[in-house]
C-alpha atoms as a PDB file:
ATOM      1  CA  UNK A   1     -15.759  88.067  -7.569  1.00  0.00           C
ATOM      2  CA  UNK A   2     -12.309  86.974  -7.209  1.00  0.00           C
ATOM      3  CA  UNK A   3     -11.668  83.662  -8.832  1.00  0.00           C
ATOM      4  CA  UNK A   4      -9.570  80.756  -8.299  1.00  0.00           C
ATOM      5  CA  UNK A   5      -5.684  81.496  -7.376  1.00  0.00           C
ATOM      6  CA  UNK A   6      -4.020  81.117 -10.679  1.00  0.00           C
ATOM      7  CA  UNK A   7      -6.204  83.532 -12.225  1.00  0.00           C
ATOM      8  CA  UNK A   8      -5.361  85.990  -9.440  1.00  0.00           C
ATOM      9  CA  UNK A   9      -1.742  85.347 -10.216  1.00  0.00           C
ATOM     10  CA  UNK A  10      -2.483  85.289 -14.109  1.00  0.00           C
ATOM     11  CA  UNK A  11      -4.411  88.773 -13.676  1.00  0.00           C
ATOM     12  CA  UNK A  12      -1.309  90.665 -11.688  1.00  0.00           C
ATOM     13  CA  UNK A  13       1.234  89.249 -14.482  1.00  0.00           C
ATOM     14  CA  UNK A  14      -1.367  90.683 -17.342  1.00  0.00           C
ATOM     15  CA  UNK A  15      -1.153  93.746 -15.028  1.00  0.00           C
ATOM     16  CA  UNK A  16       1.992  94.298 -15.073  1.00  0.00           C
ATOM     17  CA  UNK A  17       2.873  93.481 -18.658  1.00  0.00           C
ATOM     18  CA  UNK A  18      -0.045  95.486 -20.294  1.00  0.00           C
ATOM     19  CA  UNK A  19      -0.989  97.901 -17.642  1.00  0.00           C
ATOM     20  CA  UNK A  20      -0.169 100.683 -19.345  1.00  0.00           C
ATOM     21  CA  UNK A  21      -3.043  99.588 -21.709  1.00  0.00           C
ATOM     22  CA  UNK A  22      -5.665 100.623 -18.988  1.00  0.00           C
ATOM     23  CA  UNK A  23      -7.088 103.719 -17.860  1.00  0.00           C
ATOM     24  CA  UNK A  24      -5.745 105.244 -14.391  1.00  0.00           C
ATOM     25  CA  UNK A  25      -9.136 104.226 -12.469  1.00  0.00           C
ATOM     26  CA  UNK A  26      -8.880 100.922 -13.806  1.00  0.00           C
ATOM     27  CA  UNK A  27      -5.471 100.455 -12.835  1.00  0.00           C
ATOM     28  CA  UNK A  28      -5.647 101.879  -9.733  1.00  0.00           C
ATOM     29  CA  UNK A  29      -8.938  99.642  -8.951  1.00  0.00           C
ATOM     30  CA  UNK A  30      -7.315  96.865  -9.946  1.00  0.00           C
ATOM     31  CA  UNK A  31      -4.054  97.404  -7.731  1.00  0.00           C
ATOM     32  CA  UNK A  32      -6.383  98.152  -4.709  1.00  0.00           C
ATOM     33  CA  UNK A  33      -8.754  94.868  -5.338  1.00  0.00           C
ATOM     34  CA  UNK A  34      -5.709  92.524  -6.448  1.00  0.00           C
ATOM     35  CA  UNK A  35      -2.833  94.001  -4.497  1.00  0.00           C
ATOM     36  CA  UNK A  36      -3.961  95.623  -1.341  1.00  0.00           C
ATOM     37  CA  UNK A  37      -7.093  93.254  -1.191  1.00  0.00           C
ATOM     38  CA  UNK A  38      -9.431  95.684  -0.776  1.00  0.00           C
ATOM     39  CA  UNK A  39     -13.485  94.749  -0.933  1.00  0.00           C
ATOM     40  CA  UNK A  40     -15.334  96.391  -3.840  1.00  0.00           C
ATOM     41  CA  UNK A  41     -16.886  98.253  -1.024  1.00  0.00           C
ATOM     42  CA  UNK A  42     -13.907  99.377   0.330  1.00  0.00           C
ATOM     43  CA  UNK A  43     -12.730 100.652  -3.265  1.00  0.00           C
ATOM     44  CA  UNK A  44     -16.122 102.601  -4.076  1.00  0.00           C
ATOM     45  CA  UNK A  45     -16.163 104.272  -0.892  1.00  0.00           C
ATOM     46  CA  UNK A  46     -12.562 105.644  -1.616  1.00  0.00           C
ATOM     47  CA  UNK A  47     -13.951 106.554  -5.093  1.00  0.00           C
ATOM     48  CA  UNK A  48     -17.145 107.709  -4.398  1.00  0.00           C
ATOM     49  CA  UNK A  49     -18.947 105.664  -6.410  1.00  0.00           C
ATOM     50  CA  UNK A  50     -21.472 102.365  -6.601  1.00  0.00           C
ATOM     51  CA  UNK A  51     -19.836  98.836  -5.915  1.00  0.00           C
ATOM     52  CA  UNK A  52     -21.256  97.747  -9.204  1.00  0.00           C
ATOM     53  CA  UNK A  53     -19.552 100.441 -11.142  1.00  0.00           C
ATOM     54  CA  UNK A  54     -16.050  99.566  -9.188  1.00  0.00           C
ATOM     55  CA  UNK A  55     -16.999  95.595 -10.453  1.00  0.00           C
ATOM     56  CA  UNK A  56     -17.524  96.767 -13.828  1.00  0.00           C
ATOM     57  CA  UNK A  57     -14.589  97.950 -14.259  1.00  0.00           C
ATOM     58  CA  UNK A  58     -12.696  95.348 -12.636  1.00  0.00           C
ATOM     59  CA  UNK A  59     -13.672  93.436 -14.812  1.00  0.00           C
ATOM     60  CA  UNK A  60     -13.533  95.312 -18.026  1.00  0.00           C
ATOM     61  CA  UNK A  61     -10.156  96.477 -17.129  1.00  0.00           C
ATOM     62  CA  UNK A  62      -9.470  92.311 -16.953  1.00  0.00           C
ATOM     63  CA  UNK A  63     -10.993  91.863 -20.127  1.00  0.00           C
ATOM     64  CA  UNK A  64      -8.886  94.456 -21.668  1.00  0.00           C
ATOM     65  CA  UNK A  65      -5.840  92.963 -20.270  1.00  0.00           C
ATOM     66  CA  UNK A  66      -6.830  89.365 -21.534  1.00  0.00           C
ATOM     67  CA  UNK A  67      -7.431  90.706 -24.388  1.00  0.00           C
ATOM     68  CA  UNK A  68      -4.374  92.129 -24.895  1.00  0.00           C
ATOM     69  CA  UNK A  69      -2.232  88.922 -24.542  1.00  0.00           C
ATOM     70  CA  UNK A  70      -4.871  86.928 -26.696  1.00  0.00           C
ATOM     71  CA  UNK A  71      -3.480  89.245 -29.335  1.00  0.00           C
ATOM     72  CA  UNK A  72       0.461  89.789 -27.964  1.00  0.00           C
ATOM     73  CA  UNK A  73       1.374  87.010 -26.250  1.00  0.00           C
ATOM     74  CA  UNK A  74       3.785  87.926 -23.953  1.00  0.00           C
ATOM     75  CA  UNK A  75       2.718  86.002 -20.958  1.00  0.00           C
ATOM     76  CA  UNK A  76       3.009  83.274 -23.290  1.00  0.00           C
ATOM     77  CA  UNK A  77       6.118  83.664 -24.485  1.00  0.00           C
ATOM     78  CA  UNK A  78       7.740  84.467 -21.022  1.00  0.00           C
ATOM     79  CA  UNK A  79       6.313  81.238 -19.600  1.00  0.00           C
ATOM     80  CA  UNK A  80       7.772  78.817 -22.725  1.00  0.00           C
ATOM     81  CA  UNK A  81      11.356  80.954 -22.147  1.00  0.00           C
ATOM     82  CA  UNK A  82      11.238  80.017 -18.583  1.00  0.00           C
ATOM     83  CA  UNK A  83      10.396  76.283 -19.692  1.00  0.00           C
ATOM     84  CA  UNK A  84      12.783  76.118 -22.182  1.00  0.00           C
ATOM     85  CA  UNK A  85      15.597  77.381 -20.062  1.00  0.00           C
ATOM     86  CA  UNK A  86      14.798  75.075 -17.263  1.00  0.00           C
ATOM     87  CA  UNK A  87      15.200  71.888 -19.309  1.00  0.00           C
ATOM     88  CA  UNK A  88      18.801  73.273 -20.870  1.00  0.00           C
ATOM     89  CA  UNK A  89      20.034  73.832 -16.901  1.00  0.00           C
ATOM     90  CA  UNK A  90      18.698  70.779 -16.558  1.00  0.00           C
ATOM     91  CA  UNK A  91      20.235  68.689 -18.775  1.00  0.00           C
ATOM     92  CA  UNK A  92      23.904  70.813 -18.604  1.00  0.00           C
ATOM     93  CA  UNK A  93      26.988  69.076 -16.503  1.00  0.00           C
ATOM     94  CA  UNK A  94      28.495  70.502 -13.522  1.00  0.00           C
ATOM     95  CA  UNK A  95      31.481  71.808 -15.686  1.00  0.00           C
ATOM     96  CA  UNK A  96      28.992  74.245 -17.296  1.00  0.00           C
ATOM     97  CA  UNK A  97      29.321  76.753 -14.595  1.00  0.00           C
ATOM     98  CA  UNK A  98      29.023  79.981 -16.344  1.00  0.00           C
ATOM     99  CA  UNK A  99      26.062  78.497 -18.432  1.00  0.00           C
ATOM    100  CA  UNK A 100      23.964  77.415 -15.667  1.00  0.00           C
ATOM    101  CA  UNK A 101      24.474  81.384 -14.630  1.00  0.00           C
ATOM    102  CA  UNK A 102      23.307  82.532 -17.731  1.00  0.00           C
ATOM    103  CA  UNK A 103      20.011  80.002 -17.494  1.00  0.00           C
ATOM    104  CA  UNK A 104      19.656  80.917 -13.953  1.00  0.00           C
ATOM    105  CA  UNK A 105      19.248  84.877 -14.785  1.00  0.00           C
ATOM    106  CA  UNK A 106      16.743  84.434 -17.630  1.00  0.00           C
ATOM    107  CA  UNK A 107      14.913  81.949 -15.371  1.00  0.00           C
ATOM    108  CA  UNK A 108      14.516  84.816 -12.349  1.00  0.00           C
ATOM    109  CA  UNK A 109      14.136  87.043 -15.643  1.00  0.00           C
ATOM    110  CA  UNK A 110      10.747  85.390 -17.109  1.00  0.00           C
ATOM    111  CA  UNK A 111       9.738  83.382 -13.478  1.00  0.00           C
ATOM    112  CA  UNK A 112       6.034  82.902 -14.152  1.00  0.00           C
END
């Protein structure tokens, strides 16, 4: 069940902007799958439940977060910030010390 890299990366930054969006169980689940890399097995045993029911909501809870930037955008946003800020350090001179501290600190800031 657990895809490709970048959407495990993608998944943990939804997480963490839109968590809050999600039920306890889900978030939980998903910090124990994502985080702790724990088997669906592992999870339903700790829960008491099927492994299918620990996938559904895995993956509900991931369709709620996806969801939610579809319609927000943050994760978006963050990442063209980041870009943006990149190509002004960049581009600056080495006389442009206390700029290149302010682009530094909203690049750390938004790091996607």
């Amino acid at each position: 069940m657990k895809t490709m890299k970048s959407d495990v990366i993608n998944i943990v930054y939804l997480s963490n902007l839109y968590g809050n969006l999600l039920t306890d169980n889900q978030k939980n689940m998903l910090s124990l799958f994502y985080d702790a890399d724990c088997s669906l097995g592992e999870i339903a045993e700790q829960y008491g439940i099927s492994r299918q029911a620990v996938r559904d909501s895995i993956v509900k809870a991931e369709s709620a977060l996806r969801a939610a930037e579809e319609k927000l955008g943050f994760l978006k946003k963050m990442q063209q910030i980041s870009n943006i800020a990149k190509g002004c350090k960049d581009g600056l001179t080495d006389g442009s010390t206390l700029v290149k501290e302010a682009l530094d600190a909203i690049i750390e800031i938004t790091e996607v």
